[in-house]
PDB file of N, CA and C in Angstrom:
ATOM      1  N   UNK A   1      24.640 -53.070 -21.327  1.00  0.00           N
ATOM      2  CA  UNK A   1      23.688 -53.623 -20.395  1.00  0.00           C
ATOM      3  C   UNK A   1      23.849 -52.918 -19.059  1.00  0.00           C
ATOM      4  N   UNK A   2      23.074 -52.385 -18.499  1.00  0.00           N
ATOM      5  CA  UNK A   2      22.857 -52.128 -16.967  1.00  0.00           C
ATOM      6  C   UNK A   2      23.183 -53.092 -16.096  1.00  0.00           C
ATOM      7  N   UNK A   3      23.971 -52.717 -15.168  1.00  0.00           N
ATOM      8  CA  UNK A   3      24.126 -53.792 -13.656  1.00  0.00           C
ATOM      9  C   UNK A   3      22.656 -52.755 -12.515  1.00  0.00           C
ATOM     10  N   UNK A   4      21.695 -51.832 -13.061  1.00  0.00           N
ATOM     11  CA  UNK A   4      21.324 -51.291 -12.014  1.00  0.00           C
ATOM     12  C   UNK A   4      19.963 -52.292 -11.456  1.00  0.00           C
ATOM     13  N   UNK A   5      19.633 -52.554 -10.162  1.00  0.00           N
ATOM     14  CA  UNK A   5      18.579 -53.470  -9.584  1.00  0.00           C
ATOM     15  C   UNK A   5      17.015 -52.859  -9.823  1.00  0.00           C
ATOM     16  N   UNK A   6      16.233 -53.398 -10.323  1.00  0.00           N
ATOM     17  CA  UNK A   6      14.994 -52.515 -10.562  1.00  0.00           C
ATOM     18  C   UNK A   6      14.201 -53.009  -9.484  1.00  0.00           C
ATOM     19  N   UNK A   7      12.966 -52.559  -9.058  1.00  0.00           N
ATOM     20  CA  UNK A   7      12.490 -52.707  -7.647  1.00  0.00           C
ATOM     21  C   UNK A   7      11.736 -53.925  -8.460  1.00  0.00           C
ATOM     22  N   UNK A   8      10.634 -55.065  -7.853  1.00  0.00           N
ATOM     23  CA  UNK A   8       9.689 -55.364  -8.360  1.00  0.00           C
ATOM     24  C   UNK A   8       8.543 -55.133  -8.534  1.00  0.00           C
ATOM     25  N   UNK A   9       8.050 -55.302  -9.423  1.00  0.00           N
ATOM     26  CA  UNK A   9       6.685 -54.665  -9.636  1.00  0.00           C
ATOM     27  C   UNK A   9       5.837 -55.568  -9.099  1.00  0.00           C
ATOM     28  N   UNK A  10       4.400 -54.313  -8.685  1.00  0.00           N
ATOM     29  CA  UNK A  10       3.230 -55.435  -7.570  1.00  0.00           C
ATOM     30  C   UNK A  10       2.394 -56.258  -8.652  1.00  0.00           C
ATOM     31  N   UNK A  11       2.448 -55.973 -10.038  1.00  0.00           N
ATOM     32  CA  UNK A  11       1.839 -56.955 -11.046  1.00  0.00           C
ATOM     33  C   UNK A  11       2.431 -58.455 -11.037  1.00  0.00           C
ATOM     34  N   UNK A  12       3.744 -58.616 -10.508  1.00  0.00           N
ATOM     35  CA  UNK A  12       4.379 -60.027 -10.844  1.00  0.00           C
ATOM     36  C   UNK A  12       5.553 -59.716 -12.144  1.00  0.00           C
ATOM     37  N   UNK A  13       5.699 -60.854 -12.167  1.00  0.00           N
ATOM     38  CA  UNK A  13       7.281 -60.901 -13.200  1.00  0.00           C
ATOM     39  C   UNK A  13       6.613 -62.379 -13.522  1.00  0.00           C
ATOM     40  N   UNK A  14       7.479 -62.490 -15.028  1.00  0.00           N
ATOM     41  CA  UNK A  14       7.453 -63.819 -15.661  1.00  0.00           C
ATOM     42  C   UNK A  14       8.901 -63.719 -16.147  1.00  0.00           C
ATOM     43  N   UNK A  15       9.482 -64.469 -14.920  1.00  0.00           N
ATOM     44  CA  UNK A  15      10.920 -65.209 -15.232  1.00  0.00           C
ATOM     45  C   UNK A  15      11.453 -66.793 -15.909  1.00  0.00           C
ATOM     46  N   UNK A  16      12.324 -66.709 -16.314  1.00  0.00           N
ATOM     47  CA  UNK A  16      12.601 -68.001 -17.201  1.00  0.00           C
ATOM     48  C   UNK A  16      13.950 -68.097 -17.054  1.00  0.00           C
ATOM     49  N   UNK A  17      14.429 -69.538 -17.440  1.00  0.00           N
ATOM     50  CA  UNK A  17      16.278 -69.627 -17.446  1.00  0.00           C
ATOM     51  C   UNK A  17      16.318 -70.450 -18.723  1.00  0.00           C
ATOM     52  N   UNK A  18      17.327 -70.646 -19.396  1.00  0.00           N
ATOM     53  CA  UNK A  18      17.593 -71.399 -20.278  1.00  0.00           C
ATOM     54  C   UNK A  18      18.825 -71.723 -20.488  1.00  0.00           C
ATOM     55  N   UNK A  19      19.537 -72.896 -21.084  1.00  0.00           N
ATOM     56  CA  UNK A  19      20.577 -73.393 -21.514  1.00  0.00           C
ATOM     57  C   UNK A  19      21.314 -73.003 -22.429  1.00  0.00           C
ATOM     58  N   UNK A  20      21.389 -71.876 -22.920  1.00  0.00           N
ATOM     59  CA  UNK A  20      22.057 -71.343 -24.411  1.00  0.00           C
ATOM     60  C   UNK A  20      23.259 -71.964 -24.735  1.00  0.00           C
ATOM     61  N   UNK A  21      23.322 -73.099 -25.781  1.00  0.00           N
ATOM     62  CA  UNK A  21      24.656 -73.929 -25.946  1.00  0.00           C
ATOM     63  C   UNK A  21      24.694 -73.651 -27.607  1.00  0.00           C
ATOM     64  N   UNK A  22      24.795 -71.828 -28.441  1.00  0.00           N
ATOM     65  CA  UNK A  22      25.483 -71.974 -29.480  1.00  0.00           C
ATOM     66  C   UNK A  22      26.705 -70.881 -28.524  1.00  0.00           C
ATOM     67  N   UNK A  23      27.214 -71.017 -29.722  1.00  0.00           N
ATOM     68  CA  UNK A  23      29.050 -70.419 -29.724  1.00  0.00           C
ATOM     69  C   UNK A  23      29.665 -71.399 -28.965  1.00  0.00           C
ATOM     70  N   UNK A  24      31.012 -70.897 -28.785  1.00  0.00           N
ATOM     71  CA  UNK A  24      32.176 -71.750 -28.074  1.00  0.00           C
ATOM     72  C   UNK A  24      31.871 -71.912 -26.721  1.00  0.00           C
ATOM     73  N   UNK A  25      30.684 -71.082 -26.005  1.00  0.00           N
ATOM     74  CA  UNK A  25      31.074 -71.852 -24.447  1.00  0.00           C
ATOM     75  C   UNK A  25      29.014 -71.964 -24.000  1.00  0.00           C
ATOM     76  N   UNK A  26      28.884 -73.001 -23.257  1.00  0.00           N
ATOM     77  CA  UNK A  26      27.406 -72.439 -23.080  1.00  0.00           C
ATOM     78  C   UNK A  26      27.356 -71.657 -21.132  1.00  0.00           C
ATOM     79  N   UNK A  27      25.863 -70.952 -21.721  1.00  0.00           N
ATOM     80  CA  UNK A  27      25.303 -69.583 -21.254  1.00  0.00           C
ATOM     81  C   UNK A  27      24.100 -70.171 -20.560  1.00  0.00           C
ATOM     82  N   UNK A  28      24.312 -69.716 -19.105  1.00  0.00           N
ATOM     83  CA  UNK A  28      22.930 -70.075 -18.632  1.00  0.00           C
ATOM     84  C   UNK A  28      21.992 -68.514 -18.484  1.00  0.00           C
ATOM     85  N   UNK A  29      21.140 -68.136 -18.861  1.00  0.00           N
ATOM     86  CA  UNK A  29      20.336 -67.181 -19.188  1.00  0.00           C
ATOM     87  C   UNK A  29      19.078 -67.075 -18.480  1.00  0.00           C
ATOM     88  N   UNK A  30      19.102 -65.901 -17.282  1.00  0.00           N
ATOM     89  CA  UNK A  30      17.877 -65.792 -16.812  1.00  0.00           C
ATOM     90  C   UNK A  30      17.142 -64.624 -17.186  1.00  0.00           C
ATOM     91  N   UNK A  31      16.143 -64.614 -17.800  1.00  0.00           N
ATOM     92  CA  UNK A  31      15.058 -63.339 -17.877  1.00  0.00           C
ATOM     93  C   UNK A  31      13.845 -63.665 -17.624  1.00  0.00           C
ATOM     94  N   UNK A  32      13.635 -61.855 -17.300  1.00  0.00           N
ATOM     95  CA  UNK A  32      12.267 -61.458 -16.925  1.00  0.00           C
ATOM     96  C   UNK A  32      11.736 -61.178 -17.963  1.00  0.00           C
ATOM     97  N   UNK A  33      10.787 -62.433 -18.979  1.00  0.00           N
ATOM     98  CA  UNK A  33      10.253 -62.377 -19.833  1.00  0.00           C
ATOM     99  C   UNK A  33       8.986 -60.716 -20.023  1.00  0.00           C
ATOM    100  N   UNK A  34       8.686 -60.681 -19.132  1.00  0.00           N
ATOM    101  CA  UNK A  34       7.546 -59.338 -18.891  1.00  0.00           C
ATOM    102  C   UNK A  34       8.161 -58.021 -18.702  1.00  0.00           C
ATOM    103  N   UNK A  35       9.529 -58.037 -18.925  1.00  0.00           N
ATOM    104  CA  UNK A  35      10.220 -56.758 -19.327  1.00  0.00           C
ATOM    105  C   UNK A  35      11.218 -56.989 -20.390  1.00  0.00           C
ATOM    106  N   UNK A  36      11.412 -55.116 -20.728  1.00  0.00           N
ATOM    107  CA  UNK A  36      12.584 -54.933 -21.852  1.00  0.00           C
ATOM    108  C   UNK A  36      13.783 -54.939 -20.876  1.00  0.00           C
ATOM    109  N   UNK A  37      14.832 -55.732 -21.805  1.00  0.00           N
ATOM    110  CA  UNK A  37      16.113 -55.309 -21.308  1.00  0.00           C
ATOM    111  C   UNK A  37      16.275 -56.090 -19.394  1.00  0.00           C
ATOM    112  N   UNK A  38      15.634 -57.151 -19.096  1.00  0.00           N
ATOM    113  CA  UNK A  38      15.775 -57.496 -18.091  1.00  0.00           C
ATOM    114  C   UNK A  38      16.080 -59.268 -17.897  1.00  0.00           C
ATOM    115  N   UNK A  39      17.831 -59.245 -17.916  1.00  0.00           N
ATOM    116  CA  UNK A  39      18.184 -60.784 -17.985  1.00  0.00           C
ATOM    117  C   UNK A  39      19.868 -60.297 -17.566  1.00  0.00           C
ATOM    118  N   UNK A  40      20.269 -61.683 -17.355  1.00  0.00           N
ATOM    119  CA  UNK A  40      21.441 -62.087 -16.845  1.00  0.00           C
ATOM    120  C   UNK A  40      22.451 -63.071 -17.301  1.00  0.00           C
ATOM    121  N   UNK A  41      23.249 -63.203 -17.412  1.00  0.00           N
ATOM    122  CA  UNK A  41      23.741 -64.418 -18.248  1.00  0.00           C
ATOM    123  C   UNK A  41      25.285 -64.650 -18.140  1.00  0.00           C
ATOM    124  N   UNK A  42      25.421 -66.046 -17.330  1.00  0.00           N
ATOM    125  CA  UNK A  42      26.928 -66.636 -16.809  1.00  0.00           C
ATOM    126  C   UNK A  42      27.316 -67.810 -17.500  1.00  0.00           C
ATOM    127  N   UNK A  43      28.702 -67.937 -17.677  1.00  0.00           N
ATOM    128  CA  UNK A  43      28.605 -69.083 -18.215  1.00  0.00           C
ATOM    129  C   UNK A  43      28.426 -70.293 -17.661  1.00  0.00           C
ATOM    130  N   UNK A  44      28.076 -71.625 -18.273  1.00  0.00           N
ATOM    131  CA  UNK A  44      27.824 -72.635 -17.516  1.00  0.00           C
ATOM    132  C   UNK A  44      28.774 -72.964 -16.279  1.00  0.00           C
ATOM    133  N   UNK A  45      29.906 -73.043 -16.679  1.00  0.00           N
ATOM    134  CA  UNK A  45      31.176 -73.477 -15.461  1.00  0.00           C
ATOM    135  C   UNK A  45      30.806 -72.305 -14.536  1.00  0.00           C
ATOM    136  N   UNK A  46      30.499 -71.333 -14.529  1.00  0.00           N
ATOM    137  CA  UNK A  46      30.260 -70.233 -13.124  1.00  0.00           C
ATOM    138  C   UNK A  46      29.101 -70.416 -13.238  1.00  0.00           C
ATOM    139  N   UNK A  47      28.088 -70.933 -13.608  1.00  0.00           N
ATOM    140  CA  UNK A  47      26.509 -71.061 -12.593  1.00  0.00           C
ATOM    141  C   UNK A  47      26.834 -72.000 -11.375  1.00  0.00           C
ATOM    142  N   UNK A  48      26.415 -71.662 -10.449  1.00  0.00           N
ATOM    143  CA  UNK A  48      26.287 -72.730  -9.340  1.00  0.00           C
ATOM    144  C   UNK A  48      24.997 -73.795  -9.843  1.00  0.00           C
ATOM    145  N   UNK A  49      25.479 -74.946  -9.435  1.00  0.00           N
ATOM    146  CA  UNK A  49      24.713 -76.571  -9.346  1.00  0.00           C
ATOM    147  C   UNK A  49      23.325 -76.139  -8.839  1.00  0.00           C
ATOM    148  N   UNK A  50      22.329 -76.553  -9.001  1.00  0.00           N
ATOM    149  CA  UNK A  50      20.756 -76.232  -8.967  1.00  0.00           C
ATOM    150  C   UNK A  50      20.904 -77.314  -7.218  1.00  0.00           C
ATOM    151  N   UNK A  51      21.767 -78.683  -6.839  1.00  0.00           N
ATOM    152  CA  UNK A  51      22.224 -79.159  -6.086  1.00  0.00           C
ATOM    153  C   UNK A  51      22.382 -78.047  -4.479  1.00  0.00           C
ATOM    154  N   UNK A  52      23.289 -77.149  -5.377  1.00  0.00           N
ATOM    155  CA  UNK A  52      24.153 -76.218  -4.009  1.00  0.00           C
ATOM    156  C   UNK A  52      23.048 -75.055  -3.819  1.00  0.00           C
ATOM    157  N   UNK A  53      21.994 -75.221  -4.385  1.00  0.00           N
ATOM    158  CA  UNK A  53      21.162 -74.064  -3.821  1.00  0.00           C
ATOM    159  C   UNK A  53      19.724 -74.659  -2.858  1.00  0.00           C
ATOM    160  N   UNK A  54      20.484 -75.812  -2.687  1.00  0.00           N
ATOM    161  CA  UNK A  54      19.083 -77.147  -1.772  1.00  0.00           C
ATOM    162  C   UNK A  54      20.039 -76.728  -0.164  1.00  0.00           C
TER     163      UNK A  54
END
């Protein structure tokens, strides 16, 4: 996977997050549904609280 930042595009992005709770630990998962190869993914205990970003 790439750590490199891609600029945004002037069309828009269709981003999404989700809860991924198979395997042993769960995965919070963000992608840019409107591209290849463009997402992120921490585990739950290191996402910050949806709380601490108010």
């Amino acid at each position: 996977m790439s750590t490199d930042a891609a600029r945004p595009t002037p069309d828009g992005t269709d981003v999404m997050a989700s809860l991924d709770d198979e395997g042993p630990e769960s995965r919070l998962v963000i992608a840019d549904i409107s591209r290849d190869e463009a997402w992120v993914s921490v585990t739950e205990a290191a996402a910050t609280p949806l709380s601490a970003w108010r």
